[in-house]
Protein backbone atom coordinates (compact mmCIF):
# COMPACT_ATOMS: atom_id res chain seq x y z
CA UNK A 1 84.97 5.72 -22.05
CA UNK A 2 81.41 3.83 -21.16
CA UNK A 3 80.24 2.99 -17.83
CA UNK A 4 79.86 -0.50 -18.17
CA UNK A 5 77.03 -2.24 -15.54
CA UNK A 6 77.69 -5.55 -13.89
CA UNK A 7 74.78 -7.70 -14.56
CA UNK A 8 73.42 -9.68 -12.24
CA UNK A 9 71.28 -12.96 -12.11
CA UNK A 10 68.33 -14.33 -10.71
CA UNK A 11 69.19 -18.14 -9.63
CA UNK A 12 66.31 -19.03 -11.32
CA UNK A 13 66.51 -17.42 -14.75
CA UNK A 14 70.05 -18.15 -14.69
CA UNK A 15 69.51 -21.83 -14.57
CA UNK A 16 66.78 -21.45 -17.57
CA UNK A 17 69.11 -19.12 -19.71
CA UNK A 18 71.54 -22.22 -19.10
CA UNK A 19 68.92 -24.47 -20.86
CA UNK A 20 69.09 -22.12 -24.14
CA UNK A 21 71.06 -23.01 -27.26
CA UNK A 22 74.06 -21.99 -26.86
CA UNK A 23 73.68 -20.00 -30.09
CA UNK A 24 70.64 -18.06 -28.79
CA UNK A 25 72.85 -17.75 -25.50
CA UNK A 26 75.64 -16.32 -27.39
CA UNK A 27 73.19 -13.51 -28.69
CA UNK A 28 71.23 -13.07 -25.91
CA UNK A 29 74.78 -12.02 -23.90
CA UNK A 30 75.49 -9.78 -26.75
CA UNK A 31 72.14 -7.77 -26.23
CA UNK A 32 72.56 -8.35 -22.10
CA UNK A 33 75.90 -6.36 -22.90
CA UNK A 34 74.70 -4.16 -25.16
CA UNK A 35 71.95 -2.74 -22.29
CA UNK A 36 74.93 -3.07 -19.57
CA UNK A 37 76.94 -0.40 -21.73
CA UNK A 38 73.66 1.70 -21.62
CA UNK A 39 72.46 1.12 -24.61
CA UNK A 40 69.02 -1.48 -26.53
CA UNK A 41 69.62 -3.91 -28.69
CA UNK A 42 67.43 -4.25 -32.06
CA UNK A 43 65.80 -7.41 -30.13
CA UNK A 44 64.77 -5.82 -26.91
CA UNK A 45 62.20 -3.94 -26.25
CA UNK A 46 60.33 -2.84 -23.17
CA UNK A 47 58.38 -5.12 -21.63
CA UNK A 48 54.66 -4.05 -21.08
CA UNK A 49 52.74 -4.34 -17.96
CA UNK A 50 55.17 -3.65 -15.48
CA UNK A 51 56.94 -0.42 -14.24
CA UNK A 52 59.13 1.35 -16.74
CA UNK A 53 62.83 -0.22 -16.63
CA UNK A 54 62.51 -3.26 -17.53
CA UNK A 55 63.06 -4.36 -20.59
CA UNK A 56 62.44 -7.87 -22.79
CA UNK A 57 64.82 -9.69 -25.03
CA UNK A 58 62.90 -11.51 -27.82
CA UNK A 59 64.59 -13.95 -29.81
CA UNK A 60 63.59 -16.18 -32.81
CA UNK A 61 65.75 -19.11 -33.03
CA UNK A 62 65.46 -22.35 -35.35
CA UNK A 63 61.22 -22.07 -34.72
CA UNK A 64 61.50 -21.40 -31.26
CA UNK A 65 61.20 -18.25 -29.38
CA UNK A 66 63.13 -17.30 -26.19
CA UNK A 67 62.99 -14.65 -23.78
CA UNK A 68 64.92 -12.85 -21.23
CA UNK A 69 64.06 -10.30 -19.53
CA UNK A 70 65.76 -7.71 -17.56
CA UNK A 71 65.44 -4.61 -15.43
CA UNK A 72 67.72 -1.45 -15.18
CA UNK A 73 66.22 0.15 -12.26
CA UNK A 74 66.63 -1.97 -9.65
CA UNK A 75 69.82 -0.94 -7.97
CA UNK A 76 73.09 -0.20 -9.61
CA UNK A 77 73.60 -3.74 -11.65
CA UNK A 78 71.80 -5.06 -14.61
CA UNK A 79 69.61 -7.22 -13.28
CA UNK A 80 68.11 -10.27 -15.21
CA UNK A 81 64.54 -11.41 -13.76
CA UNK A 82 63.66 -14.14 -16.12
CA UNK A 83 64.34 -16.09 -18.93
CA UNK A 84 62.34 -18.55 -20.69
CA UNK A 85 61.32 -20.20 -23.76
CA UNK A 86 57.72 -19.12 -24.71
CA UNK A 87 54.91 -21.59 -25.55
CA UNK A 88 52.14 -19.34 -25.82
CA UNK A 89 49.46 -20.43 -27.45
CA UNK A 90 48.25 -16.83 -28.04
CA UNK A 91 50.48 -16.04 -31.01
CA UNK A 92 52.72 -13.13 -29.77
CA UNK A 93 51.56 -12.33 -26.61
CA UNK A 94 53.27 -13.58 -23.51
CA UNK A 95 51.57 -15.83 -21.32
CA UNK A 96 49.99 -14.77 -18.32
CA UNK A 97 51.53 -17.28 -15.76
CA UNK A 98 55.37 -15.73 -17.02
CA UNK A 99 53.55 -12.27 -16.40
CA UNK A 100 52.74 -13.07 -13.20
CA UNK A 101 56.06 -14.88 -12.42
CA UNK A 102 57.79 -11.91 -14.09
CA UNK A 103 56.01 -9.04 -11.66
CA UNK A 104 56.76 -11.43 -8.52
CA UNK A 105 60.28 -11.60 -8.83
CA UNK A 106 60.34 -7.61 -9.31
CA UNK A 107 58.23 -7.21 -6.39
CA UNK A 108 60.63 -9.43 -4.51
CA UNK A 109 63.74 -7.65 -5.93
CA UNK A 110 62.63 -4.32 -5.07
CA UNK A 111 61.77 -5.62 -1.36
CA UNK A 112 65.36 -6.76 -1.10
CA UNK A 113 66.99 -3.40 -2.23
């Protein structure tokens, strides 16, 4: 039997997950679940630039592109740090501002642990 994770939200990226479609949403949660049983989905991969652990769910939906991103090292639940949809104007690389928004929030996490 698996060890299922909770996972647990940032306010913040909760409310902009909450903003998705609720398709994208629906298979977003799958992938969320999929990481939560200890497994990766297809769409996530790790997200560069940061410490290992935390991982990046990218999604292609009706043109757009949506991310959430997550960390499993941060305590003992699955913790998701952001979600958003991206706008970069840089083709596939994420935009510097969510970088930085991204490594704040993990700074802030791992303070409060």
């Amino acid at each position: 039997m698996r060890q299922t994770r909770a996972i647990s939200w940032l306010k913040a990226a909760r409310k902009e997950f909450e903003k998705f479609p609720a398709e994208a949403q629906t298979t977003m949660l799958a992938a969320l679940t999929i990481a939560a049983e200890g497994g990766k989905a297809d769409i996530a991969k790790p997200f560069k630039g940061v410490d290992g652990g935390v991982f990046e769910i990218a999604l292609k939906h009706r043109g757009d592109a949506y991310r959430t991103i997550y960390a499993v090292q941060l305590g003992l639940d699955l913790i998701v740090i952001d979600a958003f949809q991206k706008k970069s104007k840089s083709g596939i690389k994420t935009p510097q501002a969510d970088v930085d928004r991204i490594k704040e929030r993990i700074k802030r996490l791992k303070e409060s642990l």
